[in-house]
Protein backbone atom coordinates (compact mmCIF):
# COMPACT_ATOMS: atom_id res chain seq x y z
CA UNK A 1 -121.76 26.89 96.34
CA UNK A 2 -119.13 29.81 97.02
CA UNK A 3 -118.35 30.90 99.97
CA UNK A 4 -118.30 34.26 101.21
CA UNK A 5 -114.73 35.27 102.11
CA UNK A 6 -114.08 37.53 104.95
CA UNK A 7 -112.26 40.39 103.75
CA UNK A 8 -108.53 40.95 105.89
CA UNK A 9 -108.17 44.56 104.46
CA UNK A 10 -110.08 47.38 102.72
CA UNK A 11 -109.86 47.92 99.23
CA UNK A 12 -111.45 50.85 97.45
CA UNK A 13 -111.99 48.77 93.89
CA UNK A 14 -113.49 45.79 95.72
CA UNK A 15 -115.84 48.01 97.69
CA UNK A 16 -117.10 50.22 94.48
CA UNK A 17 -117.50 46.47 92.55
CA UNK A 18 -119.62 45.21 95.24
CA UNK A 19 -121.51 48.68 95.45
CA UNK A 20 -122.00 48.13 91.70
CA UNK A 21 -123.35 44.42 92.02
CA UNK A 22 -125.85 45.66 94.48
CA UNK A 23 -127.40 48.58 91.86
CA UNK A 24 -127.27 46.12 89.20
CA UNK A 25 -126.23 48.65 85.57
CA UNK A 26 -125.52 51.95 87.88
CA UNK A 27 -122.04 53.26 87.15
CA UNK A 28 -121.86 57.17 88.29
CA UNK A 29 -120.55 57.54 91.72
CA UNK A 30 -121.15 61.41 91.54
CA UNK A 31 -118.29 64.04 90.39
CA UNK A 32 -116.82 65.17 93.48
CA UNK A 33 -113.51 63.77 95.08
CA UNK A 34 -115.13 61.23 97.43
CA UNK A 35 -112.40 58.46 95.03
CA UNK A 36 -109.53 60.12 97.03
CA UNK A 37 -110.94 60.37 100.18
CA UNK A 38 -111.99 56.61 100.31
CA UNK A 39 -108.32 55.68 99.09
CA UNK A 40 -106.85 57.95 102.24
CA UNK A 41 -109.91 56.83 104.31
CA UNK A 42 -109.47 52.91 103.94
CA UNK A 43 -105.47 53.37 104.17
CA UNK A 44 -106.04 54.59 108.02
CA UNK A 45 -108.33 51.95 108.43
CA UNK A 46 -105.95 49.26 107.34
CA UNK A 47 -102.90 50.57 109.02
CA UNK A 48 -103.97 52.70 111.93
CA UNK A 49 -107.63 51.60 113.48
CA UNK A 50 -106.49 48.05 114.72
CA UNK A 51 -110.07 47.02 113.56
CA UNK A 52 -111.17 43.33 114.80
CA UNK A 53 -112.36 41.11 112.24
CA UNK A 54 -116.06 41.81 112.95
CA UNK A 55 -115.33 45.70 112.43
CA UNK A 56 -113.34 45.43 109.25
CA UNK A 57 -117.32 43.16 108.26
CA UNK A 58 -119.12 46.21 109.63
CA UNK A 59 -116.80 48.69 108.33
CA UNK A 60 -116.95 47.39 104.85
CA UNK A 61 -120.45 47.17 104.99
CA UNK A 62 -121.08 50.65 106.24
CA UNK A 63 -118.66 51.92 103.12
CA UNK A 64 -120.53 49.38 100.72
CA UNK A 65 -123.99 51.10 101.63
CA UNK A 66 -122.43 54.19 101.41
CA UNK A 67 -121.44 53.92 97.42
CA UNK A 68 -124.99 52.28 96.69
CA UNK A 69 -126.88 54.87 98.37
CA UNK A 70 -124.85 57.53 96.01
CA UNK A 71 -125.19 55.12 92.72
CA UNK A 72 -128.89 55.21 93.78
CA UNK A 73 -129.33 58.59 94.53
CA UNK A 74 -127.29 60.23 91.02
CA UNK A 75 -129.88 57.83 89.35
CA UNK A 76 -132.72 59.21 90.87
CA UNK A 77 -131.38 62.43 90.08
CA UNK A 78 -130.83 61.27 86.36
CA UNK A 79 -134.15 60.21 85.61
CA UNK A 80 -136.44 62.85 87.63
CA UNK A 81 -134.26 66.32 87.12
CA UNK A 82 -137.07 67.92 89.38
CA UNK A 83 -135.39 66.32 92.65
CA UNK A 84 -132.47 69.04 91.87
CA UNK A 85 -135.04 72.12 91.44
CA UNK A 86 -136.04 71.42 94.94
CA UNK A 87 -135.03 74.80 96.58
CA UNK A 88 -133.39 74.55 100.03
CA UNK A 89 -132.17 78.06 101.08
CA UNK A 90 -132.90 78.87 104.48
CA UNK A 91 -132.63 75.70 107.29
CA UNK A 92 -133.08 76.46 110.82
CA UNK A 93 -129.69 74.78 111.96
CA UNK A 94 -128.57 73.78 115.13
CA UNK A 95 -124.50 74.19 116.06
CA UNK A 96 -122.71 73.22 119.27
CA UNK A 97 -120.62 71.00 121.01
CA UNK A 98 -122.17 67.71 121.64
CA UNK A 99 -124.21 67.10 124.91
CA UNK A 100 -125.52 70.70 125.06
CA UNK A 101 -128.71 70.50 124.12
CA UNK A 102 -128.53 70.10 120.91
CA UNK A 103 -130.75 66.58 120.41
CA UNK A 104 -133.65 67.94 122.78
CA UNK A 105 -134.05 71.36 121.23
CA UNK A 106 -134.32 69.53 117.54
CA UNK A 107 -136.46 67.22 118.72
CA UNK A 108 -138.82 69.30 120.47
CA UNK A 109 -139.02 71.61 117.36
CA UNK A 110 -139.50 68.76 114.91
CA UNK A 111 -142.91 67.93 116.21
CA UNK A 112 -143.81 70.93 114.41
CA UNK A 113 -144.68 70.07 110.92
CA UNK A 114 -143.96 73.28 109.70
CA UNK A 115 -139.89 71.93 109.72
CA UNK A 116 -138.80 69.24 107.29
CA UNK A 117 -136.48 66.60 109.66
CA UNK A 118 -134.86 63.42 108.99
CA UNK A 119 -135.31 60.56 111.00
CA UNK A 120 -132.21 58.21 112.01
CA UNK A 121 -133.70 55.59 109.25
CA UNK A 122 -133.37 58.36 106.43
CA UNK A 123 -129.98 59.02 107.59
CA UNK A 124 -129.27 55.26 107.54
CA UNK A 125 -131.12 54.01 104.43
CA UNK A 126 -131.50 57.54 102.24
CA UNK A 127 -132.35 55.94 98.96
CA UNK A 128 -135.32 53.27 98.12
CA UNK A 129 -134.01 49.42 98.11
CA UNK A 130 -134.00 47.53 95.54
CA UNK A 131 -137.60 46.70 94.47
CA UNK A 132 -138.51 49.97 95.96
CA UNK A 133 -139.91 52.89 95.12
CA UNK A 134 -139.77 56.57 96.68
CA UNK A 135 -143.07 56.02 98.06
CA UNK A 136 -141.92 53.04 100.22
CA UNK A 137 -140.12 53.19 103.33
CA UNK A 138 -141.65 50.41 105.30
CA UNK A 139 -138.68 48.26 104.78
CA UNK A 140 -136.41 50.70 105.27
CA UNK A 141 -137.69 51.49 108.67
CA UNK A 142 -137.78 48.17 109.85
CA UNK A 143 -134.38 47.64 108.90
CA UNK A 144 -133.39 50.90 110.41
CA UNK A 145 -134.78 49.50 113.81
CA UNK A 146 -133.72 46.09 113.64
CA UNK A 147 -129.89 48.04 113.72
CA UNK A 148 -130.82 50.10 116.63
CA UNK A 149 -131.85 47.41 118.86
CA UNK A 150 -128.47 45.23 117.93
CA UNK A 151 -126.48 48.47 119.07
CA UNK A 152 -128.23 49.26 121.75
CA UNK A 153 -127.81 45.43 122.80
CA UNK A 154 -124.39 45.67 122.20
CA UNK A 155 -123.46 48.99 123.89
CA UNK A 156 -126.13 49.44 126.04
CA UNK A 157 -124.45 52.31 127.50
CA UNK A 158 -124.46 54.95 124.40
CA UNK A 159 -128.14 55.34 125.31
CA UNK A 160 -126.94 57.76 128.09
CA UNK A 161 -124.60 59.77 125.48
CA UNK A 162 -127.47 59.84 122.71
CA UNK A 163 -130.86 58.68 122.47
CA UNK A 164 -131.19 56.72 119.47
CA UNK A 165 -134.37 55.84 117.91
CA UNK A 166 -134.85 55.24 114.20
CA UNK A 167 -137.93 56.87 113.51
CA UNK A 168 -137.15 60.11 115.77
CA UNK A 169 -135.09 63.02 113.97
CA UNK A 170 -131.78 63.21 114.55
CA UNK A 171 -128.37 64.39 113.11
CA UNK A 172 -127.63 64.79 109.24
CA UNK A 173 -124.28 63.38 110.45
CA UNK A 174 -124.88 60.16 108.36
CA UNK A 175 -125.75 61.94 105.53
CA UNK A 176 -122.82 64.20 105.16
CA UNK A 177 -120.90 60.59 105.83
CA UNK A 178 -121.66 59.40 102.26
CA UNK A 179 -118.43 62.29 100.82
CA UNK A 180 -116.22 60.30 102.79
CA UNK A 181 -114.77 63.87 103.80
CA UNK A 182 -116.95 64.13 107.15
CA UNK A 183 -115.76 62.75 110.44
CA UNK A 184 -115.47 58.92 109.44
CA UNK A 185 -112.80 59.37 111.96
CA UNK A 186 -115.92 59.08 114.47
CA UNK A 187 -116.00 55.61 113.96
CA UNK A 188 -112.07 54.46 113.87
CA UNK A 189 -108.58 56.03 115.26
CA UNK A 190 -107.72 57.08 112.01
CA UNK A 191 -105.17 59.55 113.28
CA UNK A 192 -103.50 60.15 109.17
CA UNK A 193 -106.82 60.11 107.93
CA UNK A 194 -108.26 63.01 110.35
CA UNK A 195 -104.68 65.15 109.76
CA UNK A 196 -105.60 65.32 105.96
CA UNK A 197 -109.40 65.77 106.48
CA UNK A 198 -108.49 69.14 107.88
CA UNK A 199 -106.32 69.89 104.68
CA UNK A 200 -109.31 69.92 102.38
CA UNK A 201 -111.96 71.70 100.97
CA UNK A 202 -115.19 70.37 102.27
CA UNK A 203 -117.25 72.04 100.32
CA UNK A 204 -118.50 68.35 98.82
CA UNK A 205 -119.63 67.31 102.39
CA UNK A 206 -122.44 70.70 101.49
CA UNK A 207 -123.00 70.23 98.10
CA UNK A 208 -123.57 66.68 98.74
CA UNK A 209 -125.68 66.78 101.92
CA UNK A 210 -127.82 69.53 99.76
CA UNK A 211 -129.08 66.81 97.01
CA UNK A 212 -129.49 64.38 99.71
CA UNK A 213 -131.99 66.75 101.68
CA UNK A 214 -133.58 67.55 98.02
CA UNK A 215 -134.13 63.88 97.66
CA UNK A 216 -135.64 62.98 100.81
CA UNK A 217 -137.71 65.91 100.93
CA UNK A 218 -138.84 64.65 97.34
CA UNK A 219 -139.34 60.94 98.35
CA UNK A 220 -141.59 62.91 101.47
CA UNK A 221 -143.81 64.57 99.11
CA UNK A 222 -143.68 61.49 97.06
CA UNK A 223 -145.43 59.77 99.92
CA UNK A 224 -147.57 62.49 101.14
CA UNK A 225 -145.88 63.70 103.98
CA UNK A 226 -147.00 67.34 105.32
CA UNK A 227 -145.36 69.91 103.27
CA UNK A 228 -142.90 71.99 105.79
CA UNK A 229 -141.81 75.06 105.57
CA UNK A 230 -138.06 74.89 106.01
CA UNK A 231 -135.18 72.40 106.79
CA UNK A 232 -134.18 71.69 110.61
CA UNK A 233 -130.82 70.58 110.71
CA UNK A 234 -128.78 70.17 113.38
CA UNK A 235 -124.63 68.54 113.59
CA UNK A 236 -121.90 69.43 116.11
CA UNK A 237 -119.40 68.72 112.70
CA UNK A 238 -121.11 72.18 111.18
CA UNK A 239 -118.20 73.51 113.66
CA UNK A 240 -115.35 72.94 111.44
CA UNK A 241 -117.27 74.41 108.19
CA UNK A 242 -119.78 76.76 109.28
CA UNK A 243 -118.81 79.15 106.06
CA UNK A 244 -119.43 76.55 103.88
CA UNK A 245 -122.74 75.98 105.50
CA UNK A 246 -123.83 78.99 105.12
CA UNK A 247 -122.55 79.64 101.84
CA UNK A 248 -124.56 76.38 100.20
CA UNK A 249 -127.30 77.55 102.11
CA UNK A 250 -127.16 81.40 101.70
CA UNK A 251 -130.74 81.96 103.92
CA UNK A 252 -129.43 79.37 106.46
CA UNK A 253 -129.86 80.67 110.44
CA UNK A 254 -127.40 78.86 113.19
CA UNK A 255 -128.70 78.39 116.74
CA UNK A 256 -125.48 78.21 118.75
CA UNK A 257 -125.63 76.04 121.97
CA UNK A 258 -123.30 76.21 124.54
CA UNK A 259 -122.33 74.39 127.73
CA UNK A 260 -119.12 74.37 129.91
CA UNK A 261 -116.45 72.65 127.75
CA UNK A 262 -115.28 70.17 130.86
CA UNK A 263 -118.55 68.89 130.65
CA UNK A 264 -119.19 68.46 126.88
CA UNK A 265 -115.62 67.24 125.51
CA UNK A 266 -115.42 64.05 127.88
CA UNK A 267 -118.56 63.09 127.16
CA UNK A 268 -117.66 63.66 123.37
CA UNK A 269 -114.71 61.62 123.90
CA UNK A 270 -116.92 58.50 125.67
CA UNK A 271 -118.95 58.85 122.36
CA UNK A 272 -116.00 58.08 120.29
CA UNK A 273 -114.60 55.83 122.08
CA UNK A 274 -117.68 53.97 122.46
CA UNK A 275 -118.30 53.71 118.67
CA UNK A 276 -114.56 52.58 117.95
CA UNK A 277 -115.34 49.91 120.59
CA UNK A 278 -117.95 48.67 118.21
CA UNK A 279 -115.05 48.12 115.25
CA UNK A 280 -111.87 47.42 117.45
CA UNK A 281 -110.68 45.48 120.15
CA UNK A 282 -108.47 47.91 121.11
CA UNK A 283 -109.45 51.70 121.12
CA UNK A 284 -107.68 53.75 123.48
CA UNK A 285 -109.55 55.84 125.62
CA UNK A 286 -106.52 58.47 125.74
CA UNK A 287 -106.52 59.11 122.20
CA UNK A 288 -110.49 59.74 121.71
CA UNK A 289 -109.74 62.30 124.69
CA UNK A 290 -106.43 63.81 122.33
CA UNK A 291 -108.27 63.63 119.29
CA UNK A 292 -111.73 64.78 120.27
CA UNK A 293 -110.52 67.64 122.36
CA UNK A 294 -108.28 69.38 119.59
CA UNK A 295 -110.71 68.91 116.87
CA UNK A 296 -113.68 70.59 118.86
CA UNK A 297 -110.95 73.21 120.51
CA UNK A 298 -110.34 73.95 116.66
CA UNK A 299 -114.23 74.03 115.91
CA UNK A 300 -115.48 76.08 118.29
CA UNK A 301 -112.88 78.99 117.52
CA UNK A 302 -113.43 78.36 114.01
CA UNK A 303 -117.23 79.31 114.23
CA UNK A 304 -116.30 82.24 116.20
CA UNK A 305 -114.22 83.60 113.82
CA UNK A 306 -116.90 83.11 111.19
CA UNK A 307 -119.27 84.60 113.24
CA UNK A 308 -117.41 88.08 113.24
CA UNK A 309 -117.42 87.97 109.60
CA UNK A 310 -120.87 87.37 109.31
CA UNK A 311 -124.40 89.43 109.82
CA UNK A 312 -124.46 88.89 113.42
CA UNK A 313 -128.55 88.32 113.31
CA UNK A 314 -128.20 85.15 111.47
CA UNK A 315 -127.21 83.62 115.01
CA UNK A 316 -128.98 83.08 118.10
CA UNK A 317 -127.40 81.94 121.48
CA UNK A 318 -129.05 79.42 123.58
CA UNK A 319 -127.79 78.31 127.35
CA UNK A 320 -127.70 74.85 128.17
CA UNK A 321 -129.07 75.53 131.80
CA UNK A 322 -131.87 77.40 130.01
CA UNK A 323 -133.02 74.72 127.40
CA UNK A 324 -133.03 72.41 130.64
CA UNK A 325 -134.66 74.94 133.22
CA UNK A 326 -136.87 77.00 131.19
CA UNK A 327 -137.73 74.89 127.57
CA UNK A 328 -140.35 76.84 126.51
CA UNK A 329 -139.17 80.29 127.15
CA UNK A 330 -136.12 79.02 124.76
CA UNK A 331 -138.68 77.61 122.06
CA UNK A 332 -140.02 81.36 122.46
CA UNK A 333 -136.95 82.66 121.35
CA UNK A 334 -136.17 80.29 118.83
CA UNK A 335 -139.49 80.68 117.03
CA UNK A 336 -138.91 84.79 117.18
CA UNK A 337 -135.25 84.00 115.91
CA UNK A 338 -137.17 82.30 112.70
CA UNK A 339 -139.54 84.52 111.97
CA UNK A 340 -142.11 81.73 112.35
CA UNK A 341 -145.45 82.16 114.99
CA UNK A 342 -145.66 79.68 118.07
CA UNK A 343 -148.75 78.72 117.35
CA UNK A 344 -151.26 77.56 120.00
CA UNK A 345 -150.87 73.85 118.44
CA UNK A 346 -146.83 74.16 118.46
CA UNK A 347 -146.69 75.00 122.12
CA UNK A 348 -148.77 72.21 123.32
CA UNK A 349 -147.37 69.67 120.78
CA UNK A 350 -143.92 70.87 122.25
CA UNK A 351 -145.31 70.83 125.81
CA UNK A 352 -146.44 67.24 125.48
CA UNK A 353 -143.51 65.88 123.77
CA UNK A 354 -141.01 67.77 126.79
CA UNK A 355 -143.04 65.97 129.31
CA UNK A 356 -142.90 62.34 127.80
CA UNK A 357 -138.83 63.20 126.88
CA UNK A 358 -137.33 64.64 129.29
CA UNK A 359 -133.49 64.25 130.39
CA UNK A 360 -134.47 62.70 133.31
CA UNK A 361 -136.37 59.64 131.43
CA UNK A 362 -132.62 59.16 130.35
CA UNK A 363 -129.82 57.09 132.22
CA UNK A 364 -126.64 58.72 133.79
CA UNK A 365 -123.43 59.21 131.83
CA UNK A 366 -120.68 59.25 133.68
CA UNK A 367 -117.42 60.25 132.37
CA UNK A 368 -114.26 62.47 133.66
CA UNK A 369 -111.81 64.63 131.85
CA UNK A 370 -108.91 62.01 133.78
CA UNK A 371 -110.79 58.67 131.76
CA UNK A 372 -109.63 60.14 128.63
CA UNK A 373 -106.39 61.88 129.28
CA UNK A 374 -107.96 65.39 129.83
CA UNK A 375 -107.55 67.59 132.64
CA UNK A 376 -108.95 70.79 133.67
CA UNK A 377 -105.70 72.95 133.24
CA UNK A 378 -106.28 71.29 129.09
CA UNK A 379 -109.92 73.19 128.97
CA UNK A 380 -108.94 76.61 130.81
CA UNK A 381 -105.87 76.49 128.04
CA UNK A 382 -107.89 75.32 124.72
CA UNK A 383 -111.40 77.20 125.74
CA UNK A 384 -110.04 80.62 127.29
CA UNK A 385 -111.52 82.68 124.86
CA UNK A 386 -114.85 80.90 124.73
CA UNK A 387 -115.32 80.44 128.30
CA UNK A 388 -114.72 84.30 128.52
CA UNK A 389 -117.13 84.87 125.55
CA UNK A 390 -120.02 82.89 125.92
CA UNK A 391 -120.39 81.31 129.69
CA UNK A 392 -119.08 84.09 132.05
CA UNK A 393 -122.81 85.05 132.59
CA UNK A 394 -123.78 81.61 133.44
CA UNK A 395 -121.04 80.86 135.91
């Protein structure tokens, strides 16, 4: 009887021969360059991210189910060429630095079946398993929330930075994951890794995250799911790429949040740092701060400068303070940004779900710019021109 053998390092040509034993006569990986971002990506992660030897397990796992899920899905895509037809122009999206908002809004909105969502299981487990078909998801969802329970068992805490369920909606994050060009640096100091992400075209993480929303809205229909009306997507990461967003989806309209960056970035940085906990023994706190920091400094002025080139009615501003003090007077807003009614049944389905979900059902997070190496002189220096911008009004 063999034995498995724990793996000491990463190796792209052992991970894309075990994703090939696992979809047994699947070959095609897809065309795009995810080959050179997983040789990059697993170079960090064997030189840089200090992983223990449980998180070089998990991490090799997590990159394993990665390369099946895209074996799987260019297979599906093979055999029913319909999946691709699937036209996805015009998603509602949701944009902003984490903790403003962002995961109440979506999920408020997503109780309207008029939006196509994905749920944290589609995110995790996109394509059938083996013995499967697109109709089935039972598995799949008990899986799904067999993994949130062990997380939320073993870091307890990131239930006060983000709510996870696996059959609510939530981020597309793990789907744009599977181009290897999206923020695995969320997971890992991978400080090499995250310099040459932001050398690249990332227009794979859109054209990727595209056939994945085509196939999961074609495995919905498949098992006779209520036909909606358009995508709701929502990702702080859409910060760094918001062109390319709205190039691959040419109909696309952002919903900008906005909060008080002292407030957000910390608690962005306890996110990080609490994930890297889960594959290293030793993350540093002071680097999630560093890293964290400049990469959402560089977002948000990124989108800003996109959003002077662009039709300024594609985007609609939204408060913090307002989504929290006045929800439905926001969902007003929203629904008259997207051309859509707010219907009778929409405002009490949104009504109800605010008043079973509210922040204050959720635990505490405490965190300080000092914890990670931030200070307030930092955020008046990197968010000048977007404090001045967007939160003047609500100081």
């Amino acid at each position: 009887m063999n034995t498995p053998v724990t793996p000491q390092t990463l190796h792209v040509e052992e991970l894309l021969h075990a994703a090939r034993e696992r979809a047994p006569g699947l070959k095609d990986f897809g065309n795009d360059n995810y080959r050179q971002a997983l040789e990059v990506l697993t170079r960090a992660l064997n030189t840089e991210a200090k992983l223990s030897a449980t998180g070089i397990v998990m991490m090799r796992e997590r990159l394993v189910g990665q390369l099946v899920n895209r074996l799987l899905m260019e297979d599906y895509l093979q055999r029913f060429p319909e999946i691709s037809k699937i036209e996805i122009e015009d998603p509602l999206v949701i944009v902003g630095l984490p903790r403003t908002g962002t995961t109440m809004l979506q999920r408020t909105l997503a109780v309207d079946p008029r939006f196509y969502s994905v749920a944290w299981w589609e995110t995790r487990y996109p394509a059938p398993l083996t013995g499967e078909g697109p109709q089935d998801c039972e598995k799949r969802i008990t899986m799904a929330k067999a993994e949130v329970a062990q997380t939320i068992e073993a870091i307890p805490q990131i239930l006060s930075i983000h709510p996870m369920s696996a059959t609510l909606c939530d981020e597309e994050f793990m789907l744009m994951e599977h181009s290897f060009l999206c923020a695995m640096d969320a997971y890992a100091d991978v400080p090499s890794y995250t310099t040459w992400l932001d050398q690249q075209d990332q227009r794979p993480v859109y054209t990727q995250l595209k056939k994945m929303l085509q196939f999961l809205q074609w495995q919905k229909s498949q098992r006779g799911e209520a036909q909606g009306q358009r995508w709701l997507l929502k990702a702080p990461q859409h910060l760094h790429t918001l062109e390319i967003l709205l190039s691959v989806f040419p109909q696309a309209q952002v919903i900008l949040t906005h909060r008080e960056p002292a407030q957000t970035i910390p608690s962005m940085a306890s996110m990080a740092h609490t994930l890297w906990q889960i594959y290293s023994d030793q993350p540093d706190p002071s680097a999630a701060g560093r890293q964290w920091n400049s990469r959402m400094a560089r977002g948000i002025h990124h989108t800003m400068q996109v959003r002077e080139q662009q039709d300024s009615r594609r985007f609609l501003d939204i408060h913090f303070l307002d989504t929290v003090a006045k929800p439905m007077q926001v969902l007003e807003a929203v629904y008259q940004f997207a051309q859509m009614p707010f219907t009778e049944k929409a405002r009490t389905d949104a009504q109800q779900w605010l008043s079973s979900n509210g922040r204050e059902k959720r635990a505490g997070h405490d965190y300080s710019l000092e914890t990670f190496g931030l200070s307030e002189q930092q955020m008046q220096r990197d968010y000048a021109l977007y404090r001045a911008r967007h939160l003047q009004s609500q100081s």
